[in-house]
Protein backbone atom coordinates (compact mmCIF):
# COMPACT_ATOMS: atom_id res chain seq x y z
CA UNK A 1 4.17 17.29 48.88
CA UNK A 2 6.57 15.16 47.25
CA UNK A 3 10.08 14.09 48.20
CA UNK A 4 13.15 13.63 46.26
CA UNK A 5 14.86 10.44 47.13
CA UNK A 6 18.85 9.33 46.76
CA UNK A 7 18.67 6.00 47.76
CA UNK A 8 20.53 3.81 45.54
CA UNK A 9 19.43 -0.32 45.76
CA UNK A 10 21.56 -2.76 45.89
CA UNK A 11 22.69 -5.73 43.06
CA UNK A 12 24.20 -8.35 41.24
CA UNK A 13 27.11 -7.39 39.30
CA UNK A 14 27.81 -8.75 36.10
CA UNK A 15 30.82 -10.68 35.82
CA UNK A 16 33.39 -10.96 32.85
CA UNK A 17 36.78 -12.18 34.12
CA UNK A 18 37.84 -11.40 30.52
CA UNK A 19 37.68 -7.29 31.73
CA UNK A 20 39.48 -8.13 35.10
CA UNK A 21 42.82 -6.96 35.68
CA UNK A 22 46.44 -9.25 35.65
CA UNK A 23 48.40 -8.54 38.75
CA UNK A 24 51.09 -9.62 40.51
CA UNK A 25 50.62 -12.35 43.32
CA UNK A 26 49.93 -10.78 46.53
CA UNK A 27 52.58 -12.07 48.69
CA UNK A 28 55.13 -13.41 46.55
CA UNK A 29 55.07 -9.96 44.08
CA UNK A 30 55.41 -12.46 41.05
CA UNK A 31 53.56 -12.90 37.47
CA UNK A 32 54.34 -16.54 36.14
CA UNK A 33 52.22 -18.19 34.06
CA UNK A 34 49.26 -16.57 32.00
CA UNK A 35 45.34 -16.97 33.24
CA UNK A 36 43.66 -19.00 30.32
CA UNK A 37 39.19 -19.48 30.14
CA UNK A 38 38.84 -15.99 31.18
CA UNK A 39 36.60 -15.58 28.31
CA UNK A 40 34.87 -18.45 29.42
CA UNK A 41 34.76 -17.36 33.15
CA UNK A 42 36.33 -19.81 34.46
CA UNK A 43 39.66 -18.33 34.93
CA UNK A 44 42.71 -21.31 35.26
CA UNK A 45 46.63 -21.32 35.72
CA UNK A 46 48.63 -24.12 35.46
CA UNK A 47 51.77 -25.44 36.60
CA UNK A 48 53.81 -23.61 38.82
CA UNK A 49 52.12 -20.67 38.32
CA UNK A 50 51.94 -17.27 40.57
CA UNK A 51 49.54 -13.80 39.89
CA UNK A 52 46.01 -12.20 41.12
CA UNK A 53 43.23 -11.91 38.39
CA UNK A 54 41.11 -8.59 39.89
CA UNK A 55 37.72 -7.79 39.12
CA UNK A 56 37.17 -4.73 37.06
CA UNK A 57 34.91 -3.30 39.70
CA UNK A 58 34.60 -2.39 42.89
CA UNK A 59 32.53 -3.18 45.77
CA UNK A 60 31.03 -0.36 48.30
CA UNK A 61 30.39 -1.40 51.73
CA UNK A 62 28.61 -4.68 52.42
CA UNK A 63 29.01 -7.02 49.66
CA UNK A 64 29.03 -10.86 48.76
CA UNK A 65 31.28 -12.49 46.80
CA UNK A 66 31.14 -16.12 45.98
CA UNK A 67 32.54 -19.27 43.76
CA UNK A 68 34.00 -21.97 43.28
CA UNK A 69 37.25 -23.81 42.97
CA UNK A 70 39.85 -26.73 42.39
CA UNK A 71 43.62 -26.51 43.75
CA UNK A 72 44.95 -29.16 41.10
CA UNK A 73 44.10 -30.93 38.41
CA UNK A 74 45.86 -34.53 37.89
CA UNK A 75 48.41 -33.05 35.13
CA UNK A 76 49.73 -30.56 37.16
CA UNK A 77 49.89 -32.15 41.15
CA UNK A 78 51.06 -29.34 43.20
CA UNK A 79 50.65 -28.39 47.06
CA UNK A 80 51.18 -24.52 46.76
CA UNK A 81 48.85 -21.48 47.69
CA UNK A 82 45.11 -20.78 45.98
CA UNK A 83 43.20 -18.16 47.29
CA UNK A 84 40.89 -15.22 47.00
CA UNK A 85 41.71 -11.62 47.14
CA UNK A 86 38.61 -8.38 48.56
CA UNK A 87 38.90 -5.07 49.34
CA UNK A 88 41.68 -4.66 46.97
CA UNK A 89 43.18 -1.28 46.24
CA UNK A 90 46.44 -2.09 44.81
CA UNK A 91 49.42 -5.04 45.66
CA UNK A 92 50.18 -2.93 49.08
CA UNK A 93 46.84 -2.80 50.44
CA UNK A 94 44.16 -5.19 50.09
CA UNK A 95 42.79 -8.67 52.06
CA UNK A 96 44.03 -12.03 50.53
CA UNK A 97 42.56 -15.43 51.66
CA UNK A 98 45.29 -18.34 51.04
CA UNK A 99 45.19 -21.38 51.48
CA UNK A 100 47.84 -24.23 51.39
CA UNK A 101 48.65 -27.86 50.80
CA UNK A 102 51.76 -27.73 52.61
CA UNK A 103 54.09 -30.99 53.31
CA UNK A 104 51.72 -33.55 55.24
CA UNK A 105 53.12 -36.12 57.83
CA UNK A 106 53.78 -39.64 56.50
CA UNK A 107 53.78 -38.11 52.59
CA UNK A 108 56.35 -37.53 50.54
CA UNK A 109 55.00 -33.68 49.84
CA UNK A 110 57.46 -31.17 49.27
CA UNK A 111 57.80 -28.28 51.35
CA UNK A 112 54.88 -25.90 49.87
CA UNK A 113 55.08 -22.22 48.89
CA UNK A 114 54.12 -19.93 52.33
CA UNK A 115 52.65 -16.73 52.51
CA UNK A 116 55.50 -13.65 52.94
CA UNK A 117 53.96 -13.70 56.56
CA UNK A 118 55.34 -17.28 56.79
CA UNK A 119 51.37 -18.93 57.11
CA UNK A 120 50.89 -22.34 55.50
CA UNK A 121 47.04 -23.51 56.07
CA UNK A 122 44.55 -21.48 55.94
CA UNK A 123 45.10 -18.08 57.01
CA UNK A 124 43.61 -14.06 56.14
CA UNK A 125 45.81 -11.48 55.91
CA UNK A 126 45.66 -7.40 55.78
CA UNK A 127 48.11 -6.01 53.95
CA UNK A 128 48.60 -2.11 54.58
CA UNK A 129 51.25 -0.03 53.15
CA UNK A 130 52.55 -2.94 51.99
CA UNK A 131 52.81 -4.40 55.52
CA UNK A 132 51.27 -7.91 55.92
CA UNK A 133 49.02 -8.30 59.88
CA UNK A 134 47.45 -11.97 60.48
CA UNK A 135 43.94 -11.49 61.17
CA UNK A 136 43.64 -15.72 61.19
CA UNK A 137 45.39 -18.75 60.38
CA UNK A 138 44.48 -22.26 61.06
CA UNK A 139 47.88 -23.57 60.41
CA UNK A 140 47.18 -27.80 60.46
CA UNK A 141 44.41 -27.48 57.87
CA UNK A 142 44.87 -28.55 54.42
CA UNK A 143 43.30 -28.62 50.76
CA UNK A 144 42.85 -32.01 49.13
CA UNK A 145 44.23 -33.12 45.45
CA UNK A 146 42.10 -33.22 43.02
CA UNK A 147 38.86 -31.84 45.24
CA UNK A 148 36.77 -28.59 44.03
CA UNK A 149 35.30 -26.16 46.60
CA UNK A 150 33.50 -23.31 47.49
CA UNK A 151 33.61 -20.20 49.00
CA UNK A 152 31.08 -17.82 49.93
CA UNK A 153 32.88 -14.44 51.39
CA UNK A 154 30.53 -11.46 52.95
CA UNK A 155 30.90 -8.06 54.37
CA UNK A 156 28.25 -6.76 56.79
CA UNK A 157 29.08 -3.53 58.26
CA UNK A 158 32.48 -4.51 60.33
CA UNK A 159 32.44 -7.86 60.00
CA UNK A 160 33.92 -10.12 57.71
CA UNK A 161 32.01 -13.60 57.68
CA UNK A 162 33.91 -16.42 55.14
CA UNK A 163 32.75 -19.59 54.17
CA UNK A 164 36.18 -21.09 52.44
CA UNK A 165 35.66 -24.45 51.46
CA UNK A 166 33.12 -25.19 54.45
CA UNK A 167 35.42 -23.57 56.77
CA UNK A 168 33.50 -20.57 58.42
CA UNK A 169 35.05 -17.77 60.54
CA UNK A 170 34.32 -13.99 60.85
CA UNK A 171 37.27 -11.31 61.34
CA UNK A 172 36.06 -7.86 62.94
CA UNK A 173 37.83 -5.28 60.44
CA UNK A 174 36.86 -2.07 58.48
CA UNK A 175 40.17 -1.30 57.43
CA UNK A 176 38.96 -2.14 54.00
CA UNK A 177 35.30 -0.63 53.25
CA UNK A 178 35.11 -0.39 49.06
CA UNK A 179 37.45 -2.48 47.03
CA UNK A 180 38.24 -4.99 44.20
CA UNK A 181 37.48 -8.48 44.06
CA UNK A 182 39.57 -11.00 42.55
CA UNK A 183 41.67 -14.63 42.51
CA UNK A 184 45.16 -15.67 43.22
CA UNK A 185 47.55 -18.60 42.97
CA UNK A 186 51.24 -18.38 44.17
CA UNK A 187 53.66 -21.43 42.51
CA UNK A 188 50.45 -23.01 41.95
CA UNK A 189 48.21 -24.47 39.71
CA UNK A 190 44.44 -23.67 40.14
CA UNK A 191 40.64 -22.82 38.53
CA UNK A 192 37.89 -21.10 39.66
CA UNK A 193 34.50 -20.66 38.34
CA UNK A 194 31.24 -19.83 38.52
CA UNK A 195 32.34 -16.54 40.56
CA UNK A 196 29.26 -14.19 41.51
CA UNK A 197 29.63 -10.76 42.80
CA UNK A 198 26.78 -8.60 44.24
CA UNK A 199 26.72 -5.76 46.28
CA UNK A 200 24.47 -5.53 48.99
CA UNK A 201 24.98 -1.93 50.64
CA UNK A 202 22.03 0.51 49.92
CA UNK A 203 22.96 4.38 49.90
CA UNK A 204 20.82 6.51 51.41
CA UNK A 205 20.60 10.14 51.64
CA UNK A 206 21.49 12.25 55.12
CA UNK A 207 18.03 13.96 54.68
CA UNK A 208 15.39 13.47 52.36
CA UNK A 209 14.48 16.89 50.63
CA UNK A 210 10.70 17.67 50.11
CA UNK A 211 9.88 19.12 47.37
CA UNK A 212 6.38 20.77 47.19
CA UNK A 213 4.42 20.47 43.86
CA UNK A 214 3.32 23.76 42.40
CA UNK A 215 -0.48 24.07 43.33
CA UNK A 216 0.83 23.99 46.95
CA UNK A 217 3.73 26.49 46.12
CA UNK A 218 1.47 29.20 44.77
CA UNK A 219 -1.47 28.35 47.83
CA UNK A 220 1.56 28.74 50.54
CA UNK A 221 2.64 32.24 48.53
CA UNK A 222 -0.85 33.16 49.24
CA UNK A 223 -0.92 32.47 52.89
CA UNK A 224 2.63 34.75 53.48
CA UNK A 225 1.40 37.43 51.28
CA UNK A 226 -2.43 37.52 53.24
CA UNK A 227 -0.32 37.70 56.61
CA UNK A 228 2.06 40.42 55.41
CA UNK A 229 -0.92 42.67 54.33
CA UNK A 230 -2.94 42.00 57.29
CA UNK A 231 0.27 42.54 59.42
CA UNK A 232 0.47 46.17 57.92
CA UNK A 233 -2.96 47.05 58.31
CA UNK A 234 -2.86 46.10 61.81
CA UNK A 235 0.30 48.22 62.65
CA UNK A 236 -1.19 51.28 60.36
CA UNK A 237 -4.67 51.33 62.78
């Protein structure tokens, strides 16, 4: 006896930043600036730049999503907000991961951009309905100029682990389950490549269906039909 199975295993996922989407930033609801060396896949803006770069596919349950990236380059010394952007569905409802300069004590730092929610430092935010809920925010913690990172972000069941430049926190939330991937900057400059994507849920079937090959179809015909007749016989004695 056989048995069909549904299970569906899980993957890397090509990337081509050249297919991905060019949104609006996340918080500030602006498009300045265009993405350049998406062919290249190492998508950049420059200047004071603002927009979301999302992944032409999306990501089922548990997932990993990883990269890196560099707030500034000398030419364009900024102190704005880079970040990432998962579980996206559309501007109102998605996750972003931002991340700020910010103006540093004893520097003569402007006053950087801040999230819509008001967070400078690092901080996660849900965004529902187009209502924005801190799910974490270390406020006194800061990117460096002219430093590259990475970032390493995972889904296991309800849990959202992050690696963000070293920094590593989980966040208990499935509001969230399938979703984009993607990149921000808001009045920033900022690049990010080698960006991986793989999805690491595995479907699986409710019940597995057996299917029985056709010897032992016809031999289990035989048996009902043997017990019907005998079953007669018996009743007409």
């Amino acid at each position: 006896m056989s048995v069909i199975s549904a299970t569906a295993s899980a993957g890397i996922i090509k990337i081509d930043t050249a297919q991905w989407s060019h949104q609006a930033g996340p918080s500030n609801d602006l498009t300045t600036g265009n993405w350049v060396g998406v062919k290249g896949q190492a998508p950049e803006k420059h200047s004071n730049s603002s927009g979301a770069l999302v992944s032409d596919f999306r990501v089922f349950g548990d997932f990993l999503f990883s990269g890196f990236f560099s707030p500034t380059k000398r030419e364009y010394d900024d102190n704005d907000i880079v970040g990432l952007v998962f579980g996206w569905q559309d501007p109102k409802n998605h996750y972003r991961l931002g991340w700020t300069q910010t103006q540093r004590p004893g520097t003569d730092d402007d006053k950087s951009f801040a999230d819509i929610t008001g967070r400078t430092g690092l901080f996660l935010i849900r965004e529902v309905n187009g209502k924005s809920e801190t799910l974490f925010n270390i406020k006194d913690l800061f990117w460096e100029d002219n430093a590259s990172y990475s970032f390493n972000v995972k889904r296991e069941a309800n849990q959202l682990k992050l690696d963000f430049a070293g920094n590593v926190f989980a966040v208990t939330d499935s509001t969230f389950l399938s979703g984009h991937l993607g990149v921000y900057t808001e009045s920033q400059t900022a690049k990010f490549w080698n960006l991986k994507a793989e999805d690491k849920t595995t479907l699986k079937p409710p019940l597995s269906v057996p299917v029985s090959e056709p010897g032992a179809v016809m031999f289990f015909s035989g048996l009902v039909i043997a017990a019907a007749v005998r079953r007669r016989r018996e009743q007409n004695a």
